[in-house]
Protein backbone atom coordinates (compact mmCIF):
# COMPACT_ATOMS: atom_id res chain seq x y z
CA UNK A 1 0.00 0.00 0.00
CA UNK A 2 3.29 2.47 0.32
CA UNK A 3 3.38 2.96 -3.29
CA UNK A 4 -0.30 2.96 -4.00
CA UNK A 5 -1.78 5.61 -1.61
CA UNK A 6 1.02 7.92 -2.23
CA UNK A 7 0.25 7.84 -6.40
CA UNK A 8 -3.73 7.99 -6.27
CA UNK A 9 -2.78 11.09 -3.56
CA UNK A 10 -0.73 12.69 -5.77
CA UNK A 11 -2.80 11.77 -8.82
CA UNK A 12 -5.21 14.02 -7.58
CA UNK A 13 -3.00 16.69 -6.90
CA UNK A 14 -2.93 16.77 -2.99
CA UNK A 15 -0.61 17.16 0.17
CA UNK A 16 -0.65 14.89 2.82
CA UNK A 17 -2.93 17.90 4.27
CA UNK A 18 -5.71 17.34 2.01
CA UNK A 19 -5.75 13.89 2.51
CA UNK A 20 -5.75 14.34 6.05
CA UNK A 21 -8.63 16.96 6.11
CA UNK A 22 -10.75 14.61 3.50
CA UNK A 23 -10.25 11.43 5.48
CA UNK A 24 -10.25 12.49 8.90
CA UNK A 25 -6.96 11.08 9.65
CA UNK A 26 -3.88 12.72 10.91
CA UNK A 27 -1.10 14.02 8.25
CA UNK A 28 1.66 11.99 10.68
CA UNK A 29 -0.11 8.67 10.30
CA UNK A 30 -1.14 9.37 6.31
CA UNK A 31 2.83 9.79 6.12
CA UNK A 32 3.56 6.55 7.94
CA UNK A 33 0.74 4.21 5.81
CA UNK A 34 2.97 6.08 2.55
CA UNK A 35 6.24 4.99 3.98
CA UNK A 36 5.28 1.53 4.99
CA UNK A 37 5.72 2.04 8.67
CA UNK A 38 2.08 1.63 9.38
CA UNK A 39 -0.39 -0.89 8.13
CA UNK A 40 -4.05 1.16 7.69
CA UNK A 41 -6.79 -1.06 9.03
CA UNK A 42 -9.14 -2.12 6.74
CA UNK A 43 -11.97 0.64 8.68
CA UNK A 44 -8.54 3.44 7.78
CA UNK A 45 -8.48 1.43 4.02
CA UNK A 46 -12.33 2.33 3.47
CA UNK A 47 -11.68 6.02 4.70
CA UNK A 48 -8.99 6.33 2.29
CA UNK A 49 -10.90 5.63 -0.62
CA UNK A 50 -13.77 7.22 0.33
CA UNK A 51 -12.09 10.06 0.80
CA UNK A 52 -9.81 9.44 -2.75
CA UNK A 53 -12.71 8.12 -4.17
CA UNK A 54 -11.43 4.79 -5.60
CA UNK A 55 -12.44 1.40 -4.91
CA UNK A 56 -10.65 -0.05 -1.59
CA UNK A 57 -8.70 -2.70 -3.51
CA UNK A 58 -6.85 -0.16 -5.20
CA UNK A 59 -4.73 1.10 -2.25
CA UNK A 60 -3.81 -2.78 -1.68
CA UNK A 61 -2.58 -3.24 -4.93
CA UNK A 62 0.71 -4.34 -5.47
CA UNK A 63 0.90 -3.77 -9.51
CA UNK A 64 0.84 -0.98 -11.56
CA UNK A 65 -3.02 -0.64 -12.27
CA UNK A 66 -4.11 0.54 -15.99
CA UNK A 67 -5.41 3.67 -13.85
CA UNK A 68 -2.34 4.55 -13.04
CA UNK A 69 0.01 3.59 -16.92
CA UNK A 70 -1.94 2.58 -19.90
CA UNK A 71 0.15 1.11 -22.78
CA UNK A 72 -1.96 0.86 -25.84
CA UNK A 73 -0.08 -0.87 -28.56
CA UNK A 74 -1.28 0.21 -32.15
CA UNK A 75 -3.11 -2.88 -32.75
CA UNK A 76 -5.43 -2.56 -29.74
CA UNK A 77 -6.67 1.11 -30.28
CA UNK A 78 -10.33 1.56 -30.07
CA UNK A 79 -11.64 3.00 -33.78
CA UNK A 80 -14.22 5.25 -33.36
CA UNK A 81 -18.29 4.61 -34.88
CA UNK A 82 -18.33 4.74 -38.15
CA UNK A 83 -20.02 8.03 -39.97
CA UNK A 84 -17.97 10.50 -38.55
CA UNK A 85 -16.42 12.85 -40.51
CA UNK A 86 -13.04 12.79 -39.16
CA UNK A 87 -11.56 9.30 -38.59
CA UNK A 88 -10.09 8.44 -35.47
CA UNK A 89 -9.00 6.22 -32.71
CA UNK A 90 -8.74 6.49 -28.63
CA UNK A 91 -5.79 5.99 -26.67
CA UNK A 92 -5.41 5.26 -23.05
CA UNK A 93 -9.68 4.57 -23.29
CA UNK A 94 -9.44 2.18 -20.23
CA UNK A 95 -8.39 4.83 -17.78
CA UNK A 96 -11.00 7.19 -16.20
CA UNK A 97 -11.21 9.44 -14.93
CA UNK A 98 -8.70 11.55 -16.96
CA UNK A 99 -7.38 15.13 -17.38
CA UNK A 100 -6.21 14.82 -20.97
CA UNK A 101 -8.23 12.61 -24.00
CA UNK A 102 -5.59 11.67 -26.41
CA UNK A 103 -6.44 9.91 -29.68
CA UNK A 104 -5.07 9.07 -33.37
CA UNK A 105 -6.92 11.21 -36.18
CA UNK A 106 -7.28 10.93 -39.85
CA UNK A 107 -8.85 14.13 -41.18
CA UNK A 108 -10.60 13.85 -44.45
CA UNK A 109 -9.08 15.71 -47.41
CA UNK A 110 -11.86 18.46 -47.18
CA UNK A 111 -12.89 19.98 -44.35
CA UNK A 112 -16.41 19.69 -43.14
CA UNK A 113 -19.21 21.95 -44.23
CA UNK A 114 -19.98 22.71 -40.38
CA UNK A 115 -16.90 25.12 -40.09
CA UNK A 116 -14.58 24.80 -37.09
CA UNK A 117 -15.18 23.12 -33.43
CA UNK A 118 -14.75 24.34 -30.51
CA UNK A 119 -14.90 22.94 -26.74
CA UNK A 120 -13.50 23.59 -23.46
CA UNK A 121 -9.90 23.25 -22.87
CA UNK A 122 -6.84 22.94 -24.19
CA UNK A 123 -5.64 21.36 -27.51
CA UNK A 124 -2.50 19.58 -29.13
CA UNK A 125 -1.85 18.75 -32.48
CA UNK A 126 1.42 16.48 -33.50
CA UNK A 127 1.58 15.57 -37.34
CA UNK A 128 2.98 12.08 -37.10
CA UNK A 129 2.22 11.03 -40.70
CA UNK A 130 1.47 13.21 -44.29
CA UNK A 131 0.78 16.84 -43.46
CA UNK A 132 -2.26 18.83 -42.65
CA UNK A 133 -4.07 22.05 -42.46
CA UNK A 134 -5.66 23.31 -39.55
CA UNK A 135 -7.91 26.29 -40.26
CA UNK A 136 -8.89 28.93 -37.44
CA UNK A 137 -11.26 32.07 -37.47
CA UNK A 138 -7.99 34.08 -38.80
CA UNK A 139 -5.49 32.41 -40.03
CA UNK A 140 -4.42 28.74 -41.60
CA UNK A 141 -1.54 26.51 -40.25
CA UNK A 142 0.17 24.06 -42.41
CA UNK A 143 2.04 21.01 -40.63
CA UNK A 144 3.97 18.38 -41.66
CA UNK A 145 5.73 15.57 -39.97
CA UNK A 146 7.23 16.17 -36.89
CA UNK A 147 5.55 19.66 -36.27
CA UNK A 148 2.84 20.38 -33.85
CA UNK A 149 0.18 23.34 -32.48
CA UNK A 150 -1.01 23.60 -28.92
CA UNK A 151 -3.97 26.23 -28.61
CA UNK A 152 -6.40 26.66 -26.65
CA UNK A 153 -9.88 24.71 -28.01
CA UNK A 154 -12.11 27.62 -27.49
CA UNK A 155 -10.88 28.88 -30.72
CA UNK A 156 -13.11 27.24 -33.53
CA UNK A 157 -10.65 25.26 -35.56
CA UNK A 158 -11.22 22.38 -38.10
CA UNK A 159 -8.32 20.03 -39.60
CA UNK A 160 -7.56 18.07 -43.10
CA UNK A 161 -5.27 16.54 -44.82
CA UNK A 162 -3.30 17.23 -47.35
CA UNK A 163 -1.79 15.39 -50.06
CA UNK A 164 -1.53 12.15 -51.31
CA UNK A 165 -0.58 10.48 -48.19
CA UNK A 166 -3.62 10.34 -45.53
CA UNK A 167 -2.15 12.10 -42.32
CA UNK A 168 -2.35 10.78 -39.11
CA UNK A 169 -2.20 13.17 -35.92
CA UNK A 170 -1.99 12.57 -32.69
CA UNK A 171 -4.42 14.56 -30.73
CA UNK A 172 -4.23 15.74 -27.04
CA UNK A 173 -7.52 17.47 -25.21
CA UNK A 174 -7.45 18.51 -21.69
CA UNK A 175 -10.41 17.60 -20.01
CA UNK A 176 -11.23 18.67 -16.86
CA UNK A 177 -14.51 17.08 -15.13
């Protein structure tokens, strides 16, 4: 449990004094359960992840939990329903919650009637195949491989490709529940 509680605390971005406050435990004892000096009993356990909110067999676990690292090999990426206008694939789509979406996209080679998207957060853009153009309210970008844009996602924006090859960006949203 050293390892555990100490990751899902920081995971959600708080200080042994948080954790404290939220579980009703002292900061001294938190700091001995995350060093290994103290076994939590299992009534401390369910305070714990009430107060983390995770399920009480996650602080006992020993391995690295898909919560906490997510490989997703290439093969096992998660294609999105078909009818879309922009192709596309999730990555990481076993862990929730999260604070960024990533996926794979394939823009078409027009953009959409609609005009731009926009949405809440932040946004990154990382041409890892063909190039594309990303068009905002006032200006156009052109990538190509290896080049990237981060902006933030408020700004409408709308991507293709371009070319003969189909491009393939990797896409980055913060999300923020």
């Amino acid at each position: 449990m050293t390892i555990r509680l100490k990751l899902l605390r920081k995971q959600k971005g708080w200080t042994l004094d948080v954790l404290a406050e939220a579980s009703g435990l002292t900061k001294s004892y938190l700091s001995k359960v995350e060093r290994g000096v103290s076994v939590p009993s299992i009534a401390v356990a369910l305070k714990l992840s009430k107060a983390l909110d995770v399920e009480v067999e996650q602080l006992f676990s020993d391995t690295q939990d898909p919560d906490l690292i997510t490989v997703t090999r290439a093969a096992d990426r998660r294609a999105a329903p078909a009818g879309r206008t922009h192709a596309f694939a999730s990555i990481a789509a076993s862990v929730a919650p999260k604070k960024m979406l990533p996926f794979i996209v394939y823009p078409p080679q027009e953009f959409a009637a609609s005009g731009g998207r926009e949405h809440e957060g932040e946004e990154l853009l990382f041409v890892h195949k063909g190039q594309v153009e990303i068009e905002f309210p006032n200006e156009t970008v052109r990538l190509k491989v290896g080049d990237s844009v981060y902006f933030n996602a408020l700004i409408p924006h709308r991507t293709r490709s371009l070319g003969a090859t189909q491009a393939e960006i990797l896409v980055v949203v913060s999300h923020e529940e």
